[in-house]
N, C-alpha and C. Protein backbone atom coordinates (compact mmCIF):
# COMPACT_ATOMS: atom_id res chain seq x y z
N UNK A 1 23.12 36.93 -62.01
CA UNK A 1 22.01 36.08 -62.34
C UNK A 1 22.55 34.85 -63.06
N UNK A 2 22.09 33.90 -62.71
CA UNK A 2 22.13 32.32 -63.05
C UNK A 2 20.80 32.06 -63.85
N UNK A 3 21.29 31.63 -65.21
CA UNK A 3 20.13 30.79 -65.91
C UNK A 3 20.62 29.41 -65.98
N UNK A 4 19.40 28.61 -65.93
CA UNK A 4 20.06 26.67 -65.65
C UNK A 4 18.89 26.44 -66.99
N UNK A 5 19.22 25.69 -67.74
CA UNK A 5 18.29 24.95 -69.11
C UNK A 5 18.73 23.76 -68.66
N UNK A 6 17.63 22.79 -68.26
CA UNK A 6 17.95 21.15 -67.79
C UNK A 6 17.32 19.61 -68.20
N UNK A 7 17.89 19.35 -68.68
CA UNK A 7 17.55 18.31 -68.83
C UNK A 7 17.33 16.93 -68.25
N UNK A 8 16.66 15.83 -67.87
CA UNK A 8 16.96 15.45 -66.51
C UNK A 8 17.20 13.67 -67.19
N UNK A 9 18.06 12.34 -66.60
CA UNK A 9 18.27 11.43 -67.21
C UNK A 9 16.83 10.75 -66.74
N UNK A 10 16.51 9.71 -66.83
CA UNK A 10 15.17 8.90 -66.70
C UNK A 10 15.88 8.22 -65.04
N UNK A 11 16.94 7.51 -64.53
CA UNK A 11 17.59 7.41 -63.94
C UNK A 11 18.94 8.23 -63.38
N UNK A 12 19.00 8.84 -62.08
CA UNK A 12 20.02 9.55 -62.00
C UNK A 12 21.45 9.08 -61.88
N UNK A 13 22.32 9.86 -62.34
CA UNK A 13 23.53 8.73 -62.35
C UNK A 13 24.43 9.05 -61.59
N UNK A 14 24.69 8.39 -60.59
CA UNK A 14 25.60 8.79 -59.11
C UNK A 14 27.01 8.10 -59.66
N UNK A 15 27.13 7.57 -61.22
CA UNK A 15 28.82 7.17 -60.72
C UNK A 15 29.68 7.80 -60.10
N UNK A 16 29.92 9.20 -60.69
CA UNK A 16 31.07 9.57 -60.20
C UNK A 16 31.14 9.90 -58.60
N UNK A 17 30.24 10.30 -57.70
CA UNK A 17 30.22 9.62 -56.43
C UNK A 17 29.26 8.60 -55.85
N UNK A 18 29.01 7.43 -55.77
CA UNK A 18 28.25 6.64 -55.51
C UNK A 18 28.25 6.52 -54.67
N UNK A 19 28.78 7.05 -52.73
CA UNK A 19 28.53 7.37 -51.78
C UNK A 19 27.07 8.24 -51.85
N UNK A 20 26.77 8.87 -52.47
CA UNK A 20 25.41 9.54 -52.46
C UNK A 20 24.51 9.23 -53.20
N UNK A 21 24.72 8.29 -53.32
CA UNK A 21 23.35 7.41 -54.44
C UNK A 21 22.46 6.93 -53.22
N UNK A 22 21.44 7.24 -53.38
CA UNK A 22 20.66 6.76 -52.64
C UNK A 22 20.05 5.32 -52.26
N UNK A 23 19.30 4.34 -51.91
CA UNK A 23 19.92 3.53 -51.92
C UNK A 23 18.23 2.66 -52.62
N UNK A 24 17.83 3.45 -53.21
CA UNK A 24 16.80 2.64 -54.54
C UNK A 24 17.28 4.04 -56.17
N UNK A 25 16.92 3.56 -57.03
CA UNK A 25 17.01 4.50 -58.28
C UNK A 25 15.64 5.50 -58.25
N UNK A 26 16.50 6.50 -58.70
CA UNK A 26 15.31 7.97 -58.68
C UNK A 26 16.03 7.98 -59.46
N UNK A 27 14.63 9.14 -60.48
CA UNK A 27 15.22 9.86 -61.46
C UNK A 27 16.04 10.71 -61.45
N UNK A 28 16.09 11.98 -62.41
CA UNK A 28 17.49 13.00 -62.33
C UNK A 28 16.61 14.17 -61.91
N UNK A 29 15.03 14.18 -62.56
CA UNK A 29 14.50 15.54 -61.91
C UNK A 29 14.35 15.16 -60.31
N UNK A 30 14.46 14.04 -59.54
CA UNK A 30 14.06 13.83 -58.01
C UNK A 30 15.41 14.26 -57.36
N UNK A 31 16.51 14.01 -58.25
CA UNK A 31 18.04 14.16 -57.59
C UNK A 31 18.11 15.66 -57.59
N UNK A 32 17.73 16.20 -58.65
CA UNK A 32 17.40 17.57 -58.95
C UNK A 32 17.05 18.18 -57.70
N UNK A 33 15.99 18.15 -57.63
CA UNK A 33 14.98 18.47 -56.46
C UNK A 33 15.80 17.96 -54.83
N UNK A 34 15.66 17.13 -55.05
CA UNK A 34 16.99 17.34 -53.60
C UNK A 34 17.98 17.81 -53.28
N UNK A 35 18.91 17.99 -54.54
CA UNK A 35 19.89 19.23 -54.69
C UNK A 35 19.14 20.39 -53.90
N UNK A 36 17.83 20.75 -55.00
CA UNK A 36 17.64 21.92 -54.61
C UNK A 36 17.33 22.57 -53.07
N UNK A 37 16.53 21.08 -52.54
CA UNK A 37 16.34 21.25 -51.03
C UNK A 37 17.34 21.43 -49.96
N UNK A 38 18.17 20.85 -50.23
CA UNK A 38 19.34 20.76 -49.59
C UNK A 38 20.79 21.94 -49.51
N UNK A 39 20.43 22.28 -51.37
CA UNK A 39 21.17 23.97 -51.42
C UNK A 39 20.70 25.34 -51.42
N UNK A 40 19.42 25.44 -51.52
CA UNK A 40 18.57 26.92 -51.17
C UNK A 40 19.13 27.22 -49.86
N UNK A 41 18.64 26.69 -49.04
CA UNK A 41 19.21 27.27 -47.36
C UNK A 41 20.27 27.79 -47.35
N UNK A 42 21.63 27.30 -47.89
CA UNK A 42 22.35 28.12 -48.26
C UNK A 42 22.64 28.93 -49.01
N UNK A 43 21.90 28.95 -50.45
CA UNK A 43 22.03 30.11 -51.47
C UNK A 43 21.42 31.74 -50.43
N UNK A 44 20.58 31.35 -49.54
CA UNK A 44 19.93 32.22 -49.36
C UNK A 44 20.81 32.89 -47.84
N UNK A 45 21.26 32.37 -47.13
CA UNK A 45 22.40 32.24 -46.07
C UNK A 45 23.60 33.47 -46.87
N UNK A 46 23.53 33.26 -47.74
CA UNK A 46 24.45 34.28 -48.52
C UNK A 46 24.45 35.10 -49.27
N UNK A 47 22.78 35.60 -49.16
CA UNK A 47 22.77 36.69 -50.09
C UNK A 47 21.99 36.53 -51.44
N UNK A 48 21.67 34.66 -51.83
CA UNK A 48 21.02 34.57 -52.77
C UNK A 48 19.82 34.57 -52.76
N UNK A 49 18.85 34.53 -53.93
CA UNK A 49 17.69 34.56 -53.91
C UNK A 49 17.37 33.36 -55.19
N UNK A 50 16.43 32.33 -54.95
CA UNK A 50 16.07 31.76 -56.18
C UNK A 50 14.49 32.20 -56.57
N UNK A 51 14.89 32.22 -58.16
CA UNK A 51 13.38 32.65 -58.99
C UNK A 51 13.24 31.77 -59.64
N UNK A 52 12.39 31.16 -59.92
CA UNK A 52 11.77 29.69 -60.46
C UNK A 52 10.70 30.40 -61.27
């Protein structure tokens, strides 16, 4: 089991790869949230389960 406590920036901050910055500013809970869309399919591909 994974616990996450998060905090999110007002703007998300893509320096360290700025290939994936999208290409207007979102916040950190929207970057969040696309993480999440984008990595469930696989958490779950392998056995995981997310509880929210």
């Amino acid at each position: 089991m994974m616990s996450n406590l998060l905090r999110f920036r007002n703007i998300a901050d893509y320096s360290v790869d700025p290939e994936l910055a999208p290409s207007k500013d979102i916040s950190g809970r929207e970057a969040y949230q696309k993480y999440l869309t984008h990595a469930t399919p696989f958490l779950i591909e392998h056995g995981g389960s997310p509880v929210f």
